[in-house]
Protein backbone atom coordinates (compact mmCIF):
# COMPACT_ATOMS: atom_id res chain seq x y z
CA UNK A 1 4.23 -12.36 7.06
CA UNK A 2 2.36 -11.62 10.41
CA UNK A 3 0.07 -13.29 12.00
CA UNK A 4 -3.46 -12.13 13.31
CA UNK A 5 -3.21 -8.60 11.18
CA UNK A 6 -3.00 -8.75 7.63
CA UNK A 7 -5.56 -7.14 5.35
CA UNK A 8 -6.27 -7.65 1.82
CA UNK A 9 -8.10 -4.74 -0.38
CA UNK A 10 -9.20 -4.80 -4.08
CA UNK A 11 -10.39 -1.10 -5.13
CA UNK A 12 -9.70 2.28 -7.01
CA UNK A 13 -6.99 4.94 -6.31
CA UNK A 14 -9.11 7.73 -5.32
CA UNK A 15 -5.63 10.72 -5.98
CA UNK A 16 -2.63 10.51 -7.09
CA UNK A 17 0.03 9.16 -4.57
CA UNK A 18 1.75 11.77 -2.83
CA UNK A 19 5.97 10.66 -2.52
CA UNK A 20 7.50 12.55 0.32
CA UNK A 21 11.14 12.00 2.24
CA UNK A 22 11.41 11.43 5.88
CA UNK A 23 14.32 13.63 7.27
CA UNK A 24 16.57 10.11 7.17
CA UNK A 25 15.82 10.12 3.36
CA UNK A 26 13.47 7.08 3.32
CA UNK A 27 10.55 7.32 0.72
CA UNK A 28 7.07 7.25 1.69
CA UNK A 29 4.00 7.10 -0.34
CA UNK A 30 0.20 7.81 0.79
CA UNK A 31 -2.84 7.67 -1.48
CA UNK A 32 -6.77 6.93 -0.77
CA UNK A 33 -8.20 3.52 -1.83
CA UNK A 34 -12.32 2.92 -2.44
CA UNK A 35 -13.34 -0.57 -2.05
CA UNK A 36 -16.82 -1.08 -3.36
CA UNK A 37 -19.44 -3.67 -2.12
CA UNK A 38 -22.81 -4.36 -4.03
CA UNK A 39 -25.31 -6.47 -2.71
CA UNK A 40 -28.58 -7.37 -3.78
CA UNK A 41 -31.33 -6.36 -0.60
CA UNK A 42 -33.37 -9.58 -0.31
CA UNK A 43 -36.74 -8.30 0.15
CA UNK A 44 -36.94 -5.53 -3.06
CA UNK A 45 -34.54 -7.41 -4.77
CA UNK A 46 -32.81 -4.15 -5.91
CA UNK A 47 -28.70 -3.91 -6.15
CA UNK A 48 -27.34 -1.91 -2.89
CA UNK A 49 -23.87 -0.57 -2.77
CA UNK A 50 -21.88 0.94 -0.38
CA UNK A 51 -18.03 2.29 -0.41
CA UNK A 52 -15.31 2.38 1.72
CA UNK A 53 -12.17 4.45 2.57
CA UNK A 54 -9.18 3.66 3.28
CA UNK A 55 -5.62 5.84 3.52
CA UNK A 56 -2.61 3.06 2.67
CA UNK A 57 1.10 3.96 3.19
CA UNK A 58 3.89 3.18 1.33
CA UNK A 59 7.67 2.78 2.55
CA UNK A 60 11.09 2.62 0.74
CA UNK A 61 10.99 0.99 -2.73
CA UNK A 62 7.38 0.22 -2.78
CA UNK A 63 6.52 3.82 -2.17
CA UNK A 64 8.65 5.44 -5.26
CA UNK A 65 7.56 2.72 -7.76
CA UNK A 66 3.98 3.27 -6.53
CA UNK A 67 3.99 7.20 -7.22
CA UNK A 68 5.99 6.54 -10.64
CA UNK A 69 3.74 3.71 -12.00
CA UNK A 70 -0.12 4.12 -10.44
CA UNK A 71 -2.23 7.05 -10.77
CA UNK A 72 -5.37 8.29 -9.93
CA UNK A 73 -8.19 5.88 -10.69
CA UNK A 74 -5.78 2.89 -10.98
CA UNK A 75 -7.87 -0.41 -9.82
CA UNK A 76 -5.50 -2.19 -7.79
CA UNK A 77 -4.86 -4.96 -4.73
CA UNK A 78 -2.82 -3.94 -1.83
CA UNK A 79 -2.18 -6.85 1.11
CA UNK A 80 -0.39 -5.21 4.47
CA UNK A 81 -1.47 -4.65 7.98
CA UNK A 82 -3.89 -1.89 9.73
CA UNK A 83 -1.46 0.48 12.19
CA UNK A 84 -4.01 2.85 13.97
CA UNK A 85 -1.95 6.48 14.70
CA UNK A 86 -2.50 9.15 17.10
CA UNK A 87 -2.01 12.67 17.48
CA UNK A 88 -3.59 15.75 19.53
CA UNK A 89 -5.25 18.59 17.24
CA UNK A 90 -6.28 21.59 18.99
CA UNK A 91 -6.41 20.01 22.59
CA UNK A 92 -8.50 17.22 21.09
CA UNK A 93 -7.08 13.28 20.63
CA UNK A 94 -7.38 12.02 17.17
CA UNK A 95 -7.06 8.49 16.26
CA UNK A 96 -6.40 6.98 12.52
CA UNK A 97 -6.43 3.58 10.98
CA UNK A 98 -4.09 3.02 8.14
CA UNK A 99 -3.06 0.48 5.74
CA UNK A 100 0.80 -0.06 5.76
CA UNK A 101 1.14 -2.03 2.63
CA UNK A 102 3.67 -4.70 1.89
CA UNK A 103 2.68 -5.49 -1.77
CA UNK A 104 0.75 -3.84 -4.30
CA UNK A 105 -0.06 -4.03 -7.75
CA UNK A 106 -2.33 -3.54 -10.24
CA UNK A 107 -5.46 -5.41 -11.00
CA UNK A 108 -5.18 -7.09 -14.56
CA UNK A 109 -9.31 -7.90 -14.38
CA UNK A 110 -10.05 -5.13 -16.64
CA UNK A 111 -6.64 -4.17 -17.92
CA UNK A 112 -3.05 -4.78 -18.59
CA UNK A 113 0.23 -4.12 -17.53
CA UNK A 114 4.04 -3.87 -18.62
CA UNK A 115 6.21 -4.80 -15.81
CA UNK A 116 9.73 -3.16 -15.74
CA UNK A 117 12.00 -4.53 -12.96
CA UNK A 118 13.67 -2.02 -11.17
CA UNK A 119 17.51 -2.59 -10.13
CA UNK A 120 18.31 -2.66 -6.54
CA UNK A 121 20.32 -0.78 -4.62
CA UNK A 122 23.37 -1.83 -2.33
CA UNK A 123 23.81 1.41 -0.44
CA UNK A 124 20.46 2.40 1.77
CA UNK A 125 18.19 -0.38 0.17
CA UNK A 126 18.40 -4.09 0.38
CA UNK A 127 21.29 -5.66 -1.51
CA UNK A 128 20.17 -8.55 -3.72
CA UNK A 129 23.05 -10.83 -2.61
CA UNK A 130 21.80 -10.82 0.75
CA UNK A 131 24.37 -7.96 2.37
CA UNK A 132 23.05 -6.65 5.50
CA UNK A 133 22.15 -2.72 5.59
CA UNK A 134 21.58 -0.59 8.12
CA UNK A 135 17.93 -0.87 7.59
CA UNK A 136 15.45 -3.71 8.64
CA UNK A 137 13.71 -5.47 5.99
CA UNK A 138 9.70 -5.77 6.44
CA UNK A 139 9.38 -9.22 8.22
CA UNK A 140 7.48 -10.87 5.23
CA UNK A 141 10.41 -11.31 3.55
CA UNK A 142 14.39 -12.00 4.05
CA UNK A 143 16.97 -9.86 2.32
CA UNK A 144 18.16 -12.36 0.12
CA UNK A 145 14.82 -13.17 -1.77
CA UNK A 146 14.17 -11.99 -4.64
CA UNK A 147 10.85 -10.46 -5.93
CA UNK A 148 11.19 -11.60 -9.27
């Protein structure tokens, strides 16, 4: 993994990840995450809480099992990096920070899962034997490792 950018969030789906296609075919996911923080205020000794939002992005493999296994509400923990965007909207520059995420999974705190491993593909994915593609693996991992 990187070094100097990497981000780790614990919180609740807030809709349902949305699985689109770039024009090449590759698979991207994007849902909204709310991370919660409670705190008790020191002088009336009353809990506080505050919530966050964050959009997280999903590529390739990650992004289809994402949409097919996690929906709405889903309490989970996603580690990437933050990737600030840009783009003009009417004559006006508009900035984003987003959370590219490199794993994800439920959190099994408060309930349980059934893991199904998914096989891998040779052509346009990552073969498991270590055969190069014509795409780039994320750096936090090498094509020949396998995730489980």
């Amino acid at each position: 993994m990187s070094t100097g950018n990497n981000i780790t969030l614990i919180g609740n789906i807030t809709k349902d990840p949305e699985l689109r296609f770039t024009p090449t075919g590759q698979a991207t996911s994007t849902f909204g995450l709310a991370v919660n923080r409670r705190w008790q205020n020191r002088q009336s000794h009353e809990w506080e809480e505050a919530t966050s939002y964050f959009d997280v992005v999903c590529w390739r493999e990650l992004a289809e099992n994402v949409s097919a296994s996690l929906p709405k509400g889903t309490r989970v923990i996603v580690t990437g990096r933050l990737e600030q965007r840009s783009w003009e909207q009417n004559g006006e520059k508009r900035y984003k920070v987003e959370i590219i995420a490199d794993e994800l999974g439920p959190s099994l705190r408060w309930a349980s899962a059934q893991v199904t491993k998914n096989e891998r593909e040779v052509s346009g994915g990552y073969a498991a034997s270590g055969a190069a593609s014509d795409e780039i693996p994320p750096s936090d991992y090498s094509v020949s490792e396998e995730p489980f």
